[in-house]
Protein backbone atom coordinates (compact mmCIF):
# COMPACT_ATOMS: atom_id res chain seq x y z
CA UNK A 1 29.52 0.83 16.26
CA UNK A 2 28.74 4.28 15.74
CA UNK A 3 28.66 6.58 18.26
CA UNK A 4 26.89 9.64 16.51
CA UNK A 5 23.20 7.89 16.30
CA UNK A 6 20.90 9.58 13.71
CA UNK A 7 17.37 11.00 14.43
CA UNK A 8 15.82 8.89 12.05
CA UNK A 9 16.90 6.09 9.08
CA UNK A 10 15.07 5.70 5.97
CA UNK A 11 15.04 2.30 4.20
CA UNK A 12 13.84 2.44 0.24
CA UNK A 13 15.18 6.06 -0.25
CA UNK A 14 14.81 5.68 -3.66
CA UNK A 15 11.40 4.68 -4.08
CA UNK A 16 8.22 6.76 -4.86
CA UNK A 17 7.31 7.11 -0.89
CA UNK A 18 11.53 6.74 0.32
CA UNK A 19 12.43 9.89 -1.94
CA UNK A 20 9.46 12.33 -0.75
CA UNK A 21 10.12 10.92 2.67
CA UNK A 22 14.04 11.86 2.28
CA UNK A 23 12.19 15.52 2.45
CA UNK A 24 9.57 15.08 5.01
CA UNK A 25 11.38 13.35 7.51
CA UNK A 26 13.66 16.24 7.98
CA UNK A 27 11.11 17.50 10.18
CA UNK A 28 12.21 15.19 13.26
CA UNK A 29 15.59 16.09 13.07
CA UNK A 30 18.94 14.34 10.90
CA UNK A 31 18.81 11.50 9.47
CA UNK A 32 20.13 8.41 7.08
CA UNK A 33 19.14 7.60 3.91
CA UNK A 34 19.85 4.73 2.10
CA UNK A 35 18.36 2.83 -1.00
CA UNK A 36 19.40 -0.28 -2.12
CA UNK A 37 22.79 -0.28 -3.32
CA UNK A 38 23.31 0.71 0.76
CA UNK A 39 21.00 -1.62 2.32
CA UNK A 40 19.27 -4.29 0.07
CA UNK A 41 16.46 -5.85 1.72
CA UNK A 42 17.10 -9.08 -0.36
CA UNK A 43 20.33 -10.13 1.19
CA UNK A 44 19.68 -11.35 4.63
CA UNK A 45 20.68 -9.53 7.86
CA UNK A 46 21.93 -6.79 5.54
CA UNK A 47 19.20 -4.12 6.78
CA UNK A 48 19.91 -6.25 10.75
CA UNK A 49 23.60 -5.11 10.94
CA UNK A 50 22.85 -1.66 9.26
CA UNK A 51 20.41 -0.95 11.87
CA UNK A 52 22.55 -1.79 14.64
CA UNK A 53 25.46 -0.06 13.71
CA UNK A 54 23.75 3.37 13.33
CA UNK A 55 21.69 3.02 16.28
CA UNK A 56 19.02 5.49 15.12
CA UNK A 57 16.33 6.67 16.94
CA UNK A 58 13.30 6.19 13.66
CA UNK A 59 13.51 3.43 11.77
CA UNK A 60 10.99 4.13 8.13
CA UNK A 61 10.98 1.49 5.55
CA UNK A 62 9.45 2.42 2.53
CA UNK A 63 11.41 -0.78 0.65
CA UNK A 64 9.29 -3.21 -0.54
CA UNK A 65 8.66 -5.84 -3.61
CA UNK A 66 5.71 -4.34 -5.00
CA UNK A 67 6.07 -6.33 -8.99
CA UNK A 68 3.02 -7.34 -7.67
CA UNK A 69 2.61 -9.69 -11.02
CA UNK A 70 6.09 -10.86 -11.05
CA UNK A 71 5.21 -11.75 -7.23
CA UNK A 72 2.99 -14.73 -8.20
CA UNK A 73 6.66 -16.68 -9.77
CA UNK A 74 9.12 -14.90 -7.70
CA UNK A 75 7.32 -16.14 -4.34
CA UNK A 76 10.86 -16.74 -2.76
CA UNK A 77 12.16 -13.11 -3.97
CA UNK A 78 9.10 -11.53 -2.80
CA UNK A 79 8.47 -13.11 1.11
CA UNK A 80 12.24 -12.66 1.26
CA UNK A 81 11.99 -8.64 0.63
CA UNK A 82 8.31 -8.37 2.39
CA UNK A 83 8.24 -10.59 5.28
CA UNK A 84 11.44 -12.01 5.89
CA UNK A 85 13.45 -8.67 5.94
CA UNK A 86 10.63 -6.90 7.65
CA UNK A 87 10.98 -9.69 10.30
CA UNK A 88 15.07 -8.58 10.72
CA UNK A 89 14.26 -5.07 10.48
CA UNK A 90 11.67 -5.27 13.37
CA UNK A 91 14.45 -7.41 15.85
CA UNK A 92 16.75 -5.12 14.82
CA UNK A 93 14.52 -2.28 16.32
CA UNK A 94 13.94 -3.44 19.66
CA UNK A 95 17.21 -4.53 20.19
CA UNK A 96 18.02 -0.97 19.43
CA UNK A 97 14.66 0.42 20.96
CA UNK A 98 13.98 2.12 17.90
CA UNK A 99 10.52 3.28 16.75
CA UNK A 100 9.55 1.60 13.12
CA UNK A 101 7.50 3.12 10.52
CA UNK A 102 6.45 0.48 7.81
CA UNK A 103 4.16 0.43 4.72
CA UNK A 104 1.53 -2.26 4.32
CA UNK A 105 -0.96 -2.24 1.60
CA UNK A 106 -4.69 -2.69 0.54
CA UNK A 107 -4.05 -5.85 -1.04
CA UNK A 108 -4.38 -7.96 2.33
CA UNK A 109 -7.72 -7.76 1.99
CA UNK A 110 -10.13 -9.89 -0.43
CA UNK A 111 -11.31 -6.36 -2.25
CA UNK A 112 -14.74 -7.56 -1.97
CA UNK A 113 -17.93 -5.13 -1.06
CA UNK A 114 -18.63 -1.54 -1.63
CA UNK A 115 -17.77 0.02 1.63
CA UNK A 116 -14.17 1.49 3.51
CA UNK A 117 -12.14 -1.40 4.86
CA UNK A 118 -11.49 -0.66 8.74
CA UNK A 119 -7.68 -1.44 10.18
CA UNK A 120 -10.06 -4.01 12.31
CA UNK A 121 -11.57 -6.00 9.43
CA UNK A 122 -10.49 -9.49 8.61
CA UNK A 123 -7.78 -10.40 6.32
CA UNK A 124 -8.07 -12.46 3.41
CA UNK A 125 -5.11 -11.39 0.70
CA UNK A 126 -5.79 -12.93 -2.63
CA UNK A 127 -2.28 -12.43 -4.12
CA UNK A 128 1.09 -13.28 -3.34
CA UNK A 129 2.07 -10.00 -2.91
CA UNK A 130 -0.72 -9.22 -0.69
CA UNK A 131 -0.25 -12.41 1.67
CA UNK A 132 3.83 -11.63 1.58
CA UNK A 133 3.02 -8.09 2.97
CA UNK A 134 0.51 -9.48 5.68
CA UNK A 135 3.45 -11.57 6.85
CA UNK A 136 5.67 -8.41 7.10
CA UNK A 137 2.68 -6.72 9.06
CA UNK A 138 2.74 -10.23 11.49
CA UNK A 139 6.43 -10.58 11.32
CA UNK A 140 6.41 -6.83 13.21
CA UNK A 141 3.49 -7.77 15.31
CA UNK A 142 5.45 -11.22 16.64
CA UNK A 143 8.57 -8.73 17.66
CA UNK A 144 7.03 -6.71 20.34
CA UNK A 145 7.99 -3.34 17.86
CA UNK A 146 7.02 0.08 18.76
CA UNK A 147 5.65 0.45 15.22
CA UNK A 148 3.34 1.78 13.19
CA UNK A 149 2.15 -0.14 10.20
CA UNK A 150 0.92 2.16 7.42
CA UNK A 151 -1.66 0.46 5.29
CA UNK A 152 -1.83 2.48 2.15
CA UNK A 153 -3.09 2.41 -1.45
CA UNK A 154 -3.00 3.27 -5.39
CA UNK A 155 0.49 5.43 -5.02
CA UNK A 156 1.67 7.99 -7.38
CA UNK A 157 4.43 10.14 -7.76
CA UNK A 158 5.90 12.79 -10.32
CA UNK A 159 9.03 10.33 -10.01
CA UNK A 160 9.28 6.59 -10.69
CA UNK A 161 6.89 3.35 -12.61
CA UNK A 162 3.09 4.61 -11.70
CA UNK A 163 -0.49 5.17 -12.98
CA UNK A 164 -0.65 8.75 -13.11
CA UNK A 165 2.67 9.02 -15.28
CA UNK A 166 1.97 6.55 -17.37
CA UNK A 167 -1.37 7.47 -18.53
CA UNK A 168 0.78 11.37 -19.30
CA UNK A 169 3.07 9.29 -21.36
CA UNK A 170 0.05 7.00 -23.21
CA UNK A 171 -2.04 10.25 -23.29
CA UNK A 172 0.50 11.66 -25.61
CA UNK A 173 1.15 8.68 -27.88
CA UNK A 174 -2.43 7.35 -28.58
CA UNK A 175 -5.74 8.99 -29.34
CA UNK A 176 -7.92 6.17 -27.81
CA UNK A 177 -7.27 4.13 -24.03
CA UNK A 178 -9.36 1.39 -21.91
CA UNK A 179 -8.87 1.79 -18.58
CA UNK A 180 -10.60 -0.43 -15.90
CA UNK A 181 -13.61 0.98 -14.12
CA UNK A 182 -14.30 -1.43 -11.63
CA UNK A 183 -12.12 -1.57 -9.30
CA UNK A 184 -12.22 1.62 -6.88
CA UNK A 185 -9.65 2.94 -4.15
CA UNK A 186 -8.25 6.27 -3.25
CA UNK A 187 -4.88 7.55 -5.27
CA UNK A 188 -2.51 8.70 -2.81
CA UNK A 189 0.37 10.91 -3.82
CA UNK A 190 3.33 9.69 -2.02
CA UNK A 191 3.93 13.20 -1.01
CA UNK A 192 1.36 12.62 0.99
CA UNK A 193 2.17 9.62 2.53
CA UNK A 194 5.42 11.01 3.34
CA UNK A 195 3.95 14.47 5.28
CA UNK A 196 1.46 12.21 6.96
CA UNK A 197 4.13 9.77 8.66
CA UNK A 198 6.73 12.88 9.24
CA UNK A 199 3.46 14.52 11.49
CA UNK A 200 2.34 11.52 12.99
CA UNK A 201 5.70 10.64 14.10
CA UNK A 202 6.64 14.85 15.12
CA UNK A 203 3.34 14.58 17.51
CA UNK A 204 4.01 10.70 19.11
CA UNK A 205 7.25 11.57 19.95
CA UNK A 206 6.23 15.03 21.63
CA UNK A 207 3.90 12.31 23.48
CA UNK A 208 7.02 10.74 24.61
CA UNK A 209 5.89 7.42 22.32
CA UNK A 210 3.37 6.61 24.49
CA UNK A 211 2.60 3.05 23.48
CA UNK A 212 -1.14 3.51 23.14
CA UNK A 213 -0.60 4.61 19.74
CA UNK A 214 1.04 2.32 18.13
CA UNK A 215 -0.18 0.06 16.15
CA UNK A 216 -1.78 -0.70 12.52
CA UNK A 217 -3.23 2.42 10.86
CA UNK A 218 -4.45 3.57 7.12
CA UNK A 219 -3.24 5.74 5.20
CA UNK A 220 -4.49 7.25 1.93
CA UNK A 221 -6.10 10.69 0.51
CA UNK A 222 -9.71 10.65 1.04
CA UNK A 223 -12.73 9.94 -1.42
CA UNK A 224 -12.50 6.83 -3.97
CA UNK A 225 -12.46 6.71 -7.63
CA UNK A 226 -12.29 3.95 -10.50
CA UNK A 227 -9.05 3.90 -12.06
CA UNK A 228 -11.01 4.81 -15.29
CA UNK A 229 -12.18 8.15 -13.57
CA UNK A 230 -8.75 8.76 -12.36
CA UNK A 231 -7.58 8.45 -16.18
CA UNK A 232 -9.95 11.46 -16.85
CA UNK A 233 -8.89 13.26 -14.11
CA UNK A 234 -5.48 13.00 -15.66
CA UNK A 235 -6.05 14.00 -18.79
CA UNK A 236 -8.92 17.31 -17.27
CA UNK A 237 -5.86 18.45 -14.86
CA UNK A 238 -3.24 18.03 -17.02
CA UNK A 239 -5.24 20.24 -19.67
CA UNK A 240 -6.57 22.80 -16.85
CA UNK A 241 -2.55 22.93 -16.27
CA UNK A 242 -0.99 23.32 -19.33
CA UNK A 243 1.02 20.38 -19.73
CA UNK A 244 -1.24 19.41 -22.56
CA UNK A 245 -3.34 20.81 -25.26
CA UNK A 246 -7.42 19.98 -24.59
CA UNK A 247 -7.78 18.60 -28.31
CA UNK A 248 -4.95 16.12 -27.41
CA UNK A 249 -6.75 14.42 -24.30
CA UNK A 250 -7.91 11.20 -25.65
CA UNK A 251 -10.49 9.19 -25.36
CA UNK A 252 -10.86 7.14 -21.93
CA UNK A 253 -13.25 4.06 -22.67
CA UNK A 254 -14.28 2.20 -19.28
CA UNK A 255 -13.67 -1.86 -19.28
CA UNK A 256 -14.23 -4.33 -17.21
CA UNK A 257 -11.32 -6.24 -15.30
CA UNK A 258 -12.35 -9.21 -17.03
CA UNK A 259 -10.86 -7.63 -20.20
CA UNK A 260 -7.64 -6.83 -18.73
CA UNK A 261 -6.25 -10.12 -17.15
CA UNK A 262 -3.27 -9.60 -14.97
CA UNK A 263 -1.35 -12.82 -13.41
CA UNK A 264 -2.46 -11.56 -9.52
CA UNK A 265 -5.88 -10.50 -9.31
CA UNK A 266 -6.39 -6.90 -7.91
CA UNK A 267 -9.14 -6.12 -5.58
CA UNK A 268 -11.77 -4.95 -6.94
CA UNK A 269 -12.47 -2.66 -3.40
CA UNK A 270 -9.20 -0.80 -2.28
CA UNK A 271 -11.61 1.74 -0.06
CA UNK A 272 -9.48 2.00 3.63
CA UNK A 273 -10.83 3.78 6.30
CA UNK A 274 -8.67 6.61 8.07
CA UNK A 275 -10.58 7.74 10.43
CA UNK A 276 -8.75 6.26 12.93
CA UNK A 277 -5.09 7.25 12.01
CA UNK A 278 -6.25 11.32 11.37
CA UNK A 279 -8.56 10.99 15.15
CA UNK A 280 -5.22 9.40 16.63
CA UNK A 281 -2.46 11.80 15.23
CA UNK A 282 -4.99 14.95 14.30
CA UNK A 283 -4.71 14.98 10.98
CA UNK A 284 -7.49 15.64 8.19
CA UNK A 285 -5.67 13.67 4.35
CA UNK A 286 -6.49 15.41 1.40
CA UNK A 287 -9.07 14.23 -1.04
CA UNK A 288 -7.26 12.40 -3.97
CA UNK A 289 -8.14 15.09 -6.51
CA UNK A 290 -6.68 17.65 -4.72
CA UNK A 291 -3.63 15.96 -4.14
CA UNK A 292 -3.56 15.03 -7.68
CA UNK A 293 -3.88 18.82 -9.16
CA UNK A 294 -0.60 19.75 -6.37
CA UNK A 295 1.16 16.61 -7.89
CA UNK A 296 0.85 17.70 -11.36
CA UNK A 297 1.17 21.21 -11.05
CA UNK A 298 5.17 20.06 -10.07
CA UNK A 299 5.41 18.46 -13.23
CA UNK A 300 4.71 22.23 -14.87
CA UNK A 301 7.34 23.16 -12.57
């Protein structure tokens, strides 16, 4: 076993959230970072014995299965990588007594209604994916963790498979898109995501973890939009920016879901309230568009 314990270990370093975290987290001190090839989620007790033998202080796992489609035939894959390795991870932590950070998602709610989603709200997942991440969130829960679960939504990044690059890359090919405009949530920049855990965690541990605040929290900018109005936002940024010509922004026609089947049905409501996670840690999350312009303005960059 190791003897020289890191400050903090993140899981899923190579993900959207795991590589802005890899940044971020350097705030509480030195740390670990491994992505899959190091510590792959799917093989069981793999992430266990990592765990134990570097004894760090943090645990963050940003892995997850989020093929969110491929979820619905791949049930075994995905409750293997959401629930049953979150379950592992979470032993691991208090044998260790290791604070976990881990990332849980809209989509264990039904999506229904018009209004923010409270961390205290009932649960009602309508996908695989979303009922294999409540079991993670449970799976933590049924451990006795010092944790906190991160419920967050609609991520982005200037790296990796996401909405905002892809509609860059389809904004550029075609002169005409339909984009879904009603479903509505907040798009978080995994930048964000990252800064917001490295703070929160910063001030509990100056609080000596006091247990009161653990717990389930959520976690997104602020403000909602369609992810037809987020298309336009896009394309007006991207333009106000540079990285494309006004006369090339195409046009952005709103559907309904119903003309976009998808094997796992999405909710149609991703709203989460935060108020409790910035009251808790005293933090205010930027509004979407906001975080949007910083995002792209690093793709100019």
């Amino acid at each position: 076993m190791s003897t020289d314990k890191p400050d903090y270990l993140i899981l899923g370093a190579n993900g959207q959230v795991g590589r802005e975290l890899t940044r971020a987290m350097q705030l509480l001190g030195r740390g670990r970072v491994l992505g899959r090839a190091e510590c792959d989620l799917s093989k069981p007790g793999m992430a266990a014995s990592v765990i134990n033998d570097l004894c760090p202080k943090i645990v963050v796992n940003a892995a997850a299965w989020t093929a969110v489609d491929q979820a619905e035939e791949m049930v075994d894959q995905a409750r293997r990588i959401n629930a049953d390795a979150v379950a592992e991870i979470a032993r691991a932590c208090v044998q260790q007594n290791a604070v976990l950070v881990h990332y849980s998602t809209d989509y264990v709610f039904a999506g229904a209604g018009d209004t923010a989603y409270r961390v205290d709200d009932d649960v009602a997942p309508q996908s695989v994916y979303g009922q294999t991440k409540l079991e993670g969130e449970r799976a933590i829960a049924a451990a006795g963790t010092r944790a906190l679960i991160l419920r967050t939504s609609w991520v982005y990044a200037a790296h990796g498979h996401n909405f905002v690059r892809t509609m860059l890359r389809l904004g550029r090919e075609r002169d005409h898109l339909k984009v879904i405009n009603d479903q509505i949530g907040a798009p978080t920049w995994a930048a964000t995501i990252a800064d917001a855990t490295a703070l929160a965690l910063h001030g509990w541990r100056q609080r000596d973890w006091d247990e009161r605040d653990a717990g389930l929290y959520h976690l997104t900018s602020s403000g909602a939009v369609s992810w037809h109005g987020l298309a336009v936002a896009v394309f007006e940024e991207a333009a106000a920016l540079g990285l494309m010509e006004p006369s090339q922004i195409p046009h952005v026609e709103a559907i309904p879901s119903s003309d976009y089947p998808q094997p796992a049905p999405r909710p149609g409501n991703s709203r989460l309230d935060t108020s409790v996670f910035e009251d808790t840690f005293g933090l205010r999350l930027p509004c979407w568009r906001d975080a949007l312009r910083t995002c792209l303005r690093s793709f100019k960059d």
